[in-house]
C-alpha atoms as a PDB file:
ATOM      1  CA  UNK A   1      93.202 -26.471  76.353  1.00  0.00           C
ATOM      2  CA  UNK A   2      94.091 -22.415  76.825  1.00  0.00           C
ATOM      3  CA  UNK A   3      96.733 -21.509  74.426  1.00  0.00           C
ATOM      4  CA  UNK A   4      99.574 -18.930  75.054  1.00  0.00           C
ATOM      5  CA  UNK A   5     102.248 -17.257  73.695  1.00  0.00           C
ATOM      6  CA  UNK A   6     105.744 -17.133  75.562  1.00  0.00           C
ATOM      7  CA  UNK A   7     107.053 -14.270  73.448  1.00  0.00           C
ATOM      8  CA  UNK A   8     111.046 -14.439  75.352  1.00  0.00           C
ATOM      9  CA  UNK A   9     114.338 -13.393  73.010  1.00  0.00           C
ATOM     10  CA  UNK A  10     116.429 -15.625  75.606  1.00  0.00           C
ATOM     11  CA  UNK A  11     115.944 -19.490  74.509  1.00  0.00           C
ATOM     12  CA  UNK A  12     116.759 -20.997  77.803  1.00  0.00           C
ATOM     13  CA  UNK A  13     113.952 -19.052  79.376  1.00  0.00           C
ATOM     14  CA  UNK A  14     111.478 -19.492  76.665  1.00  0.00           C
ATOM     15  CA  UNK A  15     112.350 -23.288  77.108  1.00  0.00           C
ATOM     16  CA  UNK A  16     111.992 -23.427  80.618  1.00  0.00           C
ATOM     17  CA  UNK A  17     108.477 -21.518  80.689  1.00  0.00           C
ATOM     18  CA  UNK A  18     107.324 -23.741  77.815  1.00  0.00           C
ATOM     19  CA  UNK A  19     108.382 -27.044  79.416  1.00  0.00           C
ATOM     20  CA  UNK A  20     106.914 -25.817  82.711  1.00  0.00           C
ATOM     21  CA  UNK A  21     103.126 -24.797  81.164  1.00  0.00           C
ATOM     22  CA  UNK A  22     103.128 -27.840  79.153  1.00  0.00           C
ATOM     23  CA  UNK A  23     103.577 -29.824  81.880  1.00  0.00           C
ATOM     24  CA  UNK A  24     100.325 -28.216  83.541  1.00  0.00           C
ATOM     25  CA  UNK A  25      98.365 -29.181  80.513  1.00  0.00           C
ATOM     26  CA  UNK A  26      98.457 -25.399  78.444  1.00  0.00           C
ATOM     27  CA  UNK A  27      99.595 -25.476  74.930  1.00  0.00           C
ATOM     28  CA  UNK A  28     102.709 -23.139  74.129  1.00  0.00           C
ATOM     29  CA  UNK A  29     104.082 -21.372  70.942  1.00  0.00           C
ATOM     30  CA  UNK A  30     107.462 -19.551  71.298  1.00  0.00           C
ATOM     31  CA  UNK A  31     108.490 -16.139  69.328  1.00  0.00           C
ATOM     32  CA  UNK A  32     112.084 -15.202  70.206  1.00  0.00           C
ATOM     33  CA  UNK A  33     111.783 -11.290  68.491  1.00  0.00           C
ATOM     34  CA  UNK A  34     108.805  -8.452  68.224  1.00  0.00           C
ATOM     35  CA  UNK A  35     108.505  -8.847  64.819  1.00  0.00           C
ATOM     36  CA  UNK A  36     107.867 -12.463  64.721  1.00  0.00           C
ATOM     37  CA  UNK A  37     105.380 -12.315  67.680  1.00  0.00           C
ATOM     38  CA  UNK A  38     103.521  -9.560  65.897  1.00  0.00           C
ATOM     39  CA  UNK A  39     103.010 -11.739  62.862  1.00  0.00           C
ATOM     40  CA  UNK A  40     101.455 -14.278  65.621  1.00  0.00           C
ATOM     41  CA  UNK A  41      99.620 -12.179  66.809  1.00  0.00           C
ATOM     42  CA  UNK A  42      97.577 -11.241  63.964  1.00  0.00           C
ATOM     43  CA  UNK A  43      97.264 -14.544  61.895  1.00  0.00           C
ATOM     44  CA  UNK A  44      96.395 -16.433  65.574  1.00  0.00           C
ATOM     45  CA  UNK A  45      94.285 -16.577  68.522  1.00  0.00           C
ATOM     46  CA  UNK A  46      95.851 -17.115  71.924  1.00  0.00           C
ATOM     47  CA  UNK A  47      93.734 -17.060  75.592  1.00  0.00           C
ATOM     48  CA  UNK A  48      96.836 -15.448  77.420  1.00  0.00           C
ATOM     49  CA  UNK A  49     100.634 -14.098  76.164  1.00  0.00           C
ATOM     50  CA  UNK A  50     103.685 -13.718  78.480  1.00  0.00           C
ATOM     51  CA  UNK A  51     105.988 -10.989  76.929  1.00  0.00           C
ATOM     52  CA  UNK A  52     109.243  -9.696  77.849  1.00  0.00           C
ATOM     53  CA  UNK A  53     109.579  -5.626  77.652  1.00  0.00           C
ATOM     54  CA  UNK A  54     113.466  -5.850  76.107  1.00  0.00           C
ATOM     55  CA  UNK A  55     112.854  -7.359  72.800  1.00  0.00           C
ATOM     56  CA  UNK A  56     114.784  -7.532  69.172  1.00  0.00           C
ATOM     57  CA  UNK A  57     112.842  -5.555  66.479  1.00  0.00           C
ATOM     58  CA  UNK A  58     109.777  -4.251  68.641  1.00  0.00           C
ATOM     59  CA  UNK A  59     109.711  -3.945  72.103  1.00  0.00           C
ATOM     60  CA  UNK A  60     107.396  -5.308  74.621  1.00  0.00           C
ATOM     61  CA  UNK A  61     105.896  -1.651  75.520  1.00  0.00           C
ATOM     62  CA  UNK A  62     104.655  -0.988  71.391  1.00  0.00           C
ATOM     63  CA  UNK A  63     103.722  -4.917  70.993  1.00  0.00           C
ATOM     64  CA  UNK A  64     101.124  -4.555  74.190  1.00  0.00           C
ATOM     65  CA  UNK A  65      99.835  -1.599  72.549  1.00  0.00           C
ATOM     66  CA  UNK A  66      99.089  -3.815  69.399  1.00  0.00           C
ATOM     67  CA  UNK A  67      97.482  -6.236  71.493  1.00  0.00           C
ATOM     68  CA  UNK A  68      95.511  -3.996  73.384  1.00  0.00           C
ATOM     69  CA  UNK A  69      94.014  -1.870  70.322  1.00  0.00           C
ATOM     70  CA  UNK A  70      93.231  -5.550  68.081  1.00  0.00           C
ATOM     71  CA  UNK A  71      93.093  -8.579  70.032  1.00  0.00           C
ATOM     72  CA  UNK A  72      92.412  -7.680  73.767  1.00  0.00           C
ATOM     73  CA  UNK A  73      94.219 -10.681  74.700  1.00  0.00           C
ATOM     74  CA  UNK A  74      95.573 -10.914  78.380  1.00  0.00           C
ATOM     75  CA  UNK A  75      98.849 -10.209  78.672  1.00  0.00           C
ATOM     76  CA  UNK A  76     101.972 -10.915  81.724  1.00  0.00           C
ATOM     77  CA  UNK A  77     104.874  -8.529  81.506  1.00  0.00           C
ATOM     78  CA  UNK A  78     107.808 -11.195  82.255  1.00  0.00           C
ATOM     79  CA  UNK A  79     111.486  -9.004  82.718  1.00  0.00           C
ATOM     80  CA  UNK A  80     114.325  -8.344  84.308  1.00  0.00           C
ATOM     81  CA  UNK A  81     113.460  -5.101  84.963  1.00  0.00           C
ATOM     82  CA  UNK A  82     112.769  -4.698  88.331  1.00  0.00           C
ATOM     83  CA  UNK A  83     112.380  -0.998  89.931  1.00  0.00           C
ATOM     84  CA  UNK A  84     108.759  -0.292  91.115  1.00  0.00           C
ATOM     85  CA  UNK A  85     109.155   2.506  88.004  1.00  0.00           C
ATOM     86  CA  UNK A  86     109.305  -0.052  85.430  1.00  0.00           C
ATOM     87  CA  UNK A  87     106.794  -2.348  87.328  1.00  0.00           C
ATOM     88  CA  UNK A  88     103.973   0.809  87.210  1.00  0.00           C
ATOM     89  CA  UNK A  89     104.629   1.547  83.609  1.00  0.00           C
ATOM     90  CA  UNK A  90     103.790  -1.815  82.605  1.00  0.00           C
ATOM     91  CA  UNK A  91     100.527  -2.199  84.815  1.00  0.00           C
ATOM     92  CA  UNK A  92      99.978   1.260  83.777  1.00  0.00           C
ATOM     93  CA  UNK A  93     100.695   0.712  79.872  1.00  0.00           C
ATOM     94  CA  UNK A  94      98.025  -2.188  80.674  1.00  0.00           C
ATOM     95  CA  UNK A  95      99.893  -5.606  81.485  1.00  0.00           C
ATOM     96  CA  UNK A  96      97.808  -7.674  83.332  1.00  0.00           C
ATOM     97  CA  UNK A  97     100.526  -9.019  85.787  1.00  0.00           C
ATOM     98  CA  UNK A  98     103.971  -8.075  85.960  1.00  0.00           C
ATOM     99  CA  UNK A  99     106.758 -10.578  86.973  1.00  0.00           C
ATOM    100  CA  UNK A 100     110.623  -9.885  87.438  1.00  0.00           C
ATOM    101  CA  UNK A 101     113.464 -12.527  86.322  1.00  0.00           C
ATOM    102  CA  UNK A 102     114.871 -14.804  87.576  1.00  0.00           C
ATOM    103  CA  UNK A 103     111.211 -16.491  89.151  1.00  0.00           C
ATOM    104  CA  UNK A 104     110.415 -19.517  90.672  1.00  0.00           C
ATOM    105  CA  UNK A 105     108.163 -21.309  87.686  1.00  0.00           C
ATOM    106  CA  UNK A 106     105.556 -22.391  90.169  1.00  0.00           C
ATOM    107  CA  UNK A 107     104.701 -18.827  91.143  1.00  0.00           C
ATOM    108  CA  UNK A 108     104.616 -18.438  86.936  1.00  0.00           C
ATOM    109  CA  UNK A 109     102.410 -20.968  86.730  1.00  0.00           C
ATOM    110  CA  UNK A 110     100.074 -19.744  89.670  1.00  0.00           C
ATOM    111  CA  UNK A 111      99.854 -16.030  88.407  1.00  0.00           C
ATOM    112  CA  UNK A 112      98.793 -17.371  84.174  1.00  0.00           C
ATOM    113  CA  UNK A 113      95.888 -19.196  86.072  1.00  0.00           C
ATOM    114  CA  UNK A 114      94.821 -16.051  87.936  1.00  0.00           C
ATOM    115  CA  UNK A 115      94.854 -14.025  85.017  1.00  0.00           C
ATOM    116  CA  UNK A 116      93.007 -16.665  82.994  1.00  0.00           C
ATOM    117  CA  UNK A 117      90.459 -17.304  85.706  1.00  0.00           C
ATOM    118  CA  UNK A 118      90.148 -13.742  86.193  1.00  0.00           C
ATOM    119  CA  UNK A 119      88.960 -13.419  82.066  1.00  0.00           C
ATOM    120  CA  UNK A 120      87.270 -16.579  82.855  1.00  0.00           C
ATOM    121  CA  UNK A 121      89.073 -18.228  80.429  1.00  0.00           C
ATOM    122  CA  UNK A 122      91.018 -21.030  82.450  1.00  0.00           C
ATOM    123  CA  UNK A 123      89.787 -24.490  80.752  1.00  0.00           C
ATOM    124  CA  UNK A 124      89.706 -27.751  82.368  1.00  0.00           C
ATOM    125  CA  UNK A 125      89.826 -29.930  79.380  1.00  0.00           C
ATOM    126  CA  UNK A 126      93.150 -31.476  78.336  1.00  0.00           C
ATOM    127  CA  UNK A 127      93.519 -33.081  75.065  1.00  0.00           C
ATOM    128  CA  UNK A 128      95.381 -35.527  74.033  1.00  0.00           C
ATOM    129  CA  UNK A 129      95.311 -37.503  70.923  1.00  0.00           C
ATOM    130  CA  UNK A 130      91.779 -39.290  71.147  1.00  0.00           C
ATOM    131  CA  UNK A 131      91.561 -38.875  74.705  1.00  0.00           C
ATOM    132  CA  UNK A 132      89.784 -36.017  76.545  1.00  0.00           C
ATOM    133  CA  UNK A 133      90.157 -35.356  79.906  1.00  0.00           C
ATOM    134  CA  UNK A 134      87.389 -32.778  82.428  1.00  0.00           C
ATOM    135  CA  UNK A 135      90.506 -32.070  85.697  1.00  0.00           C
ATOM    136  CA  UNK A 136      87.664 -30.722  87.404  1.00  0.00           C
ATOM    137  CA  UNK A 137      84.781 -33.325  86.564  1.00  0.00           C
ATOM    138  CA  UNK A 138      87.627 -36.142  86.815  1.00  0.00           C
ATOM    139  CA  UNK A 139      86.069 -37.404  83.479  1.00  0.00           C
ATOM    140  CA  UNK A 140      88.019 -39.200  80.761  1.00  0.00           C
ATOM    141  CA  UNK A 141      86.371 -39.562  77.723  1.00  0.00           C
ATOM    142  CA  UNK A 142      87.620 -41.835  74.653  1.00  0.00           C
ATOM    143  CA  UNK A 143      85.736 -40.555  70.658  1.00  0.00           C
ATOM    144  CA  UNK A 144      82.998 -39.562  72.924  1.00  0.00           C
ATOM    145  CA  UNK A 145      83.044 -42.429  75.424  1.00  0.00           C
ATOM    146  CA  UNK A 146      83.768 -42.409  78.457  1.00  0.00           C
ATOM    147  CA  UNK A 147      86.087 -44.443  80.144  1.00  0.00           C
ATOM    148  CA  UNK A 148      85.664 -45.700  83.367  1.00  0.00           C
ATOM    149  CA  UNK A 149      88.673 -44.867  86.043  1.00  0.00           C
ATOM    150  CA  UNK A 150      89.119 -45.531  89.429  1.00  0.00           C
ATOM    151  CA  UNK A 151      90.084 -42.088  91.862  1.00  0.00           C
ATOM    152  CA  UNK A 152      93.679 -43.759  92.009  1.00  0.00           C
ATOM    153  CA  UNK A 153      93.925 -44.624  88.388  1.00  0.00           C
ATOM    154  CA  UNK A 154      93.078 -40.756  87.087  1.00  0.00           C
ATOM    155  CA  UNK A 155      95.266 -39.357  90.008  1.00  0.00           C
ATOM    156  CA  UNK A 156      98.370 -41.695  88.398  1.00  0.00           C
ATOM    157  CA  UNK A 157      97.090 -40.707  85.057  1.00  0.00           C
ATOM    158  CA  UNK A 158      97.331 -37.049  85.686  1.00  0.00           C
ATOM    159  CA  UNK A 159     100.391 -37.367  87.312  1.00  0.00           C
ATOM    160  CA  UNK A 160     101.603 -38.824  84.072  1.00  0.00           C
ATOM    161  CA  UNK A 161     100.140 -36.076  82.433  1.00  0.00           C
ATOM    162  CA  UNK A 162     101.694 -33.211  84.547  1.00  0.00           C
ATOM    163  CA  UNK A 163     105.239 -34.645  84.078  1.00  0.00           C
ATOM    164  CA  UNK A 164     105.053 -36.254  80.664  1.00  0.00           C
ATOM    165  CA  UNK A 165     108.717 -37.143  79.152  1.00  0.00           C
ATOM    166  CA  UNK A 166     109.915 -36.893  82.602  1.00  0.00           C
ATOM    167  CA  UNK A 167     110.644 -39.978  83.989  1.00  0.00           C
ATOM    168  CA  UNK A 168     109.188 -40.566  87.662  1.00  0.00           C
ATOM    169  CA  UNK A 169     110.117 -42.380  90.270  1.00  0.00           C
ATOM    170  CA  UNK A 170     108.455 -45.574  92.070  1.00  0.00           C
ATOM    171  CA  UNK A 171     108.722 -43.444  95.614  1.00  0.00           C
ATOM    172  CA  UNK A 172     107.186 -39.982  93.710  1.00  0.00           C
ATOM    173  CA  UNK A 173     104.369 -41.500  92.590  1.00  0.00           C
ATOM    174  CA  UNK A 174     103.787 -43.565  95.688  1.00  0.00           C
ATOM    175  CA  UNK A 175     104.022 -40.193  97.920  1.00  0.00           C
ATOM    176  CA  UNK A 176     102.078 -37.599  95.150  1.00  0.00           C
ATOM    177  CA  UNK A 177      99.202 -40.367  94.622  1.00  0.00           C
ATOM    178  CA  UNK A 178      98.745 -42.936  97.481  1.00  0.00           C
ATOM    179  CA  UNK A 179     100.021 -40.126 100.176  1.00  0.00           C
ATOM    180  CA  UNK A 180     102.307 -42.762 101.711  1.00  0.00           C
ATOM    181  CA  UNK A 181     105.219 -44.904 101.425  1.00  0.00           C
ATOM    182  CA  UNK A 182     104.224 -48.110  99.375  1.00  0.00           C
ATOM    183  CA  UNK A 183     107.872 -48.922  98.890  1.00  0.00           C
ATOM    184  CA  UNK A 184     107.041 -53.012  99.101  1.00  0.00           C
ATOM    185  CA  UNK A 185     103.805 -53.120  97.456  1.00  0.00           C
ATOM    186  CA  UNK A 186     104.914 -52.209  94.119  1.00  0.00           C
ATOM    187  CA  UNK A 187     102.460 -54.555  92.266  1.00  0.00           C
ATOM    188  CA  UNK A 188     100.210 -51.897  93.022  1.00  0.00           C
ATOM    189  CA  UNK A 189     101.343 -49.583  91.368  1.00  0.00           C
ATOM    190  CA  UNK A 190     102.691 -51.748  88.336  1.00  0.00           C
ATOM    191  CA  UNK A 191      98.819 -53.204  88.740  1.00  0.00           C
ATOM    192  CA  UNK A 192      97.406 -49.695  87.757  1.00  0.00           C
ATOM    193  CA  UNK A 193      99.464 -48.836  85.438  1.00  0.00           C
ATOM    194  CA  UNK A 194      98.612 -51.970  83.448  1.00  0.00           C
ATOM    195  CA  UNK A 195      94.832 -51.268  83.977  1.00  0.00           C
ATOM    196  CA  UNK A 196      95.547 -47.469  82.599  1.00  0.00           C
ATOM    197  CA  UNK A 197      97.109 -48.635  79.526  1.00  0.00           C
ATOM    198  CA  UNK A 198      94.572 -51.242  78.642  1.00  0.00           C
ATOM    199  CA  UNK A 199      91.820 -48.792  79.123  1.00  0.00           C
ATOM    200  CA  UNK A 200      93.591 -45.798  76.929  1.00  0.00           C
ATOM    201  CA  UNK A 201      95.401 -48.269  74.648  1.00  0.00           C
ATOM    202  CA  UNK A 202      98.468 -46.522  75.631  1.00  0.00           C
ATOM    203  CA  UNK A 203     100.404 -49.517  76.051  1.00  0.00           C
ATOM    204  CA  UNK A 204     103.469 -47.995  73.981  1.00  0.00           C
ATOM    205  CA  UNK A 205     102.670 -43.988  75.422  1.00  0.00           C
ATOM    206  CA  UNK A 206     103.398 -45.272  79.081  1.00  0.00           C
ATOM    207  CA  UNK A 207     107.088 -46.196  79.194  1.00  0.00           C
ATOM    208  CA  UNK A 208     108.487 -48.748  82.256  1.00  0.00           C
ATOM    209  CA  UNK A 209     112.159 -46.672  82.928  1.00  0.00           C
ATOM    210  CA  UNK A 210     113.954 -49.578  84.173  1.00  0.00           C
ATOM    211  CA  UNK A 211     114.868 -49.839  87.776  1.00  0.00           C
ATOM    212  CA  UNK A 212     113.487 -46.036  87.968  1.00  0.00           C
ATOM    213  CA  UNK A 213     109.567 -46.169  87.203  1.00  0.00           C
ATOM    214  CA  UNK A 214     107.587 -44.639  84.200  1.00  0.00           C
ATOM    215  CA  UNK A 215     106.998 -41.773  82.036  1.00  0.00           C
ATOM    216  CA  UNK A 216     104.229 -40.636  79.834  1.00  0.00           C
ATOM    217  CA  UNK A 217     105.705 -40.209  76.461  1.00  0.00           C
ATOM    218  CA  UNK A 218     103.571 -38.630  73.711  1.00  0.00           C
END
């Protein structure tokens, strides 16, 4: 699971980047000031960091420095400074994207898994609790064993995944996994569900929302 550091002196942004990786499976830590990243920085080891430029303490310009001469880490400029100037001196200072505020979170999300494929450091594995899950292998593994899903099941499952403490519909799961409206056959989906939480014991993680649907809480 790739690790990153949202380093973002505005908490409603840093919340909405964190909620919005963490739904795609990464694993976020938040600094809200220079100084505090800094101190990150050097005791940990993250696979990517997003940094804004205007920053309490020390700015984002002498914290990619830092990065650059001791951890090498890939970095995203995120700011609200937007004038092709300011975008050159951060590619130039040696950012390895550069994205201006206010952004849509998908194009966020699309632009961290360029950078990490492009250190080739963009994992595959999620991890949670004693379950361990290959996206690209469709594996799910249990302590080692693996546990047998059906192409439905670990579509619903990642689903679940993607939006965990979000509570889903019946009608957006239907249309994200089965492709179609199954608005009167919902023992099928109830019947998977069941079958998912059996095989992960997650009989208390997968929550029925009444008269909504379900959500992954963990």
């Amino acid at each position: 699971m790739n690790k990153i550091l949202i380093i973002e002196d505005e908490k409603a942004i840093s919340d909405l980047i964190k909620i919005g990786l963490e739904s795609q499976g990464y694993l976020c830590e938040c600094a809200e000031n220079g100084e505090i990243a800094a101190n990150y920085i050097e005791q940990k080891n993250y696979d990517l960091i997003l940094l804004d430029i205007m920053l309490p303490k020390i700015d984002g310009y002498e914290l990619l420095e830092y990065i650059k001469e001791t951890k090498e880490t890939p970095t995203i400029f995120i700011t609200a400074k937007s004038q092709t100037k300011d975008k050159i001196k951060g590619l130039k200072s040696g950012a390895d994207d550069y994205i201006t505020k206010p952004f849509e979170i998908e194009e966020l999300i699309a632009r961290v898994e360029a950078v990490l494929r492009r250190y080739n450091k963009l994992t595959d594995i999620i991890k949670i609790d004693n379950i361990e899950i290959n996206v690209e292998a469709r594996i799910v593994k249990m302590q080692n064993r693996k546990i047998e899903l059906t192409p439905k099941e670990f579509d619903l499952l990642m689903l679940l995944i993607q939006n965990k403490g979000i509570a889903l519909y019946r009608e957006i799961i239907f249309e994200k996994v089965w492709g179609e409206d199954l608005e009167f056959e919902t023992r099928t989906l109830d019947l998977h569900i069941q079958r998912i939480r059996k095989k992960l014991n997650w009989k208390d993680k997968i929550k029925t929302i009444y008269k909504i649907g379900y959500m992954l809480e963990i």
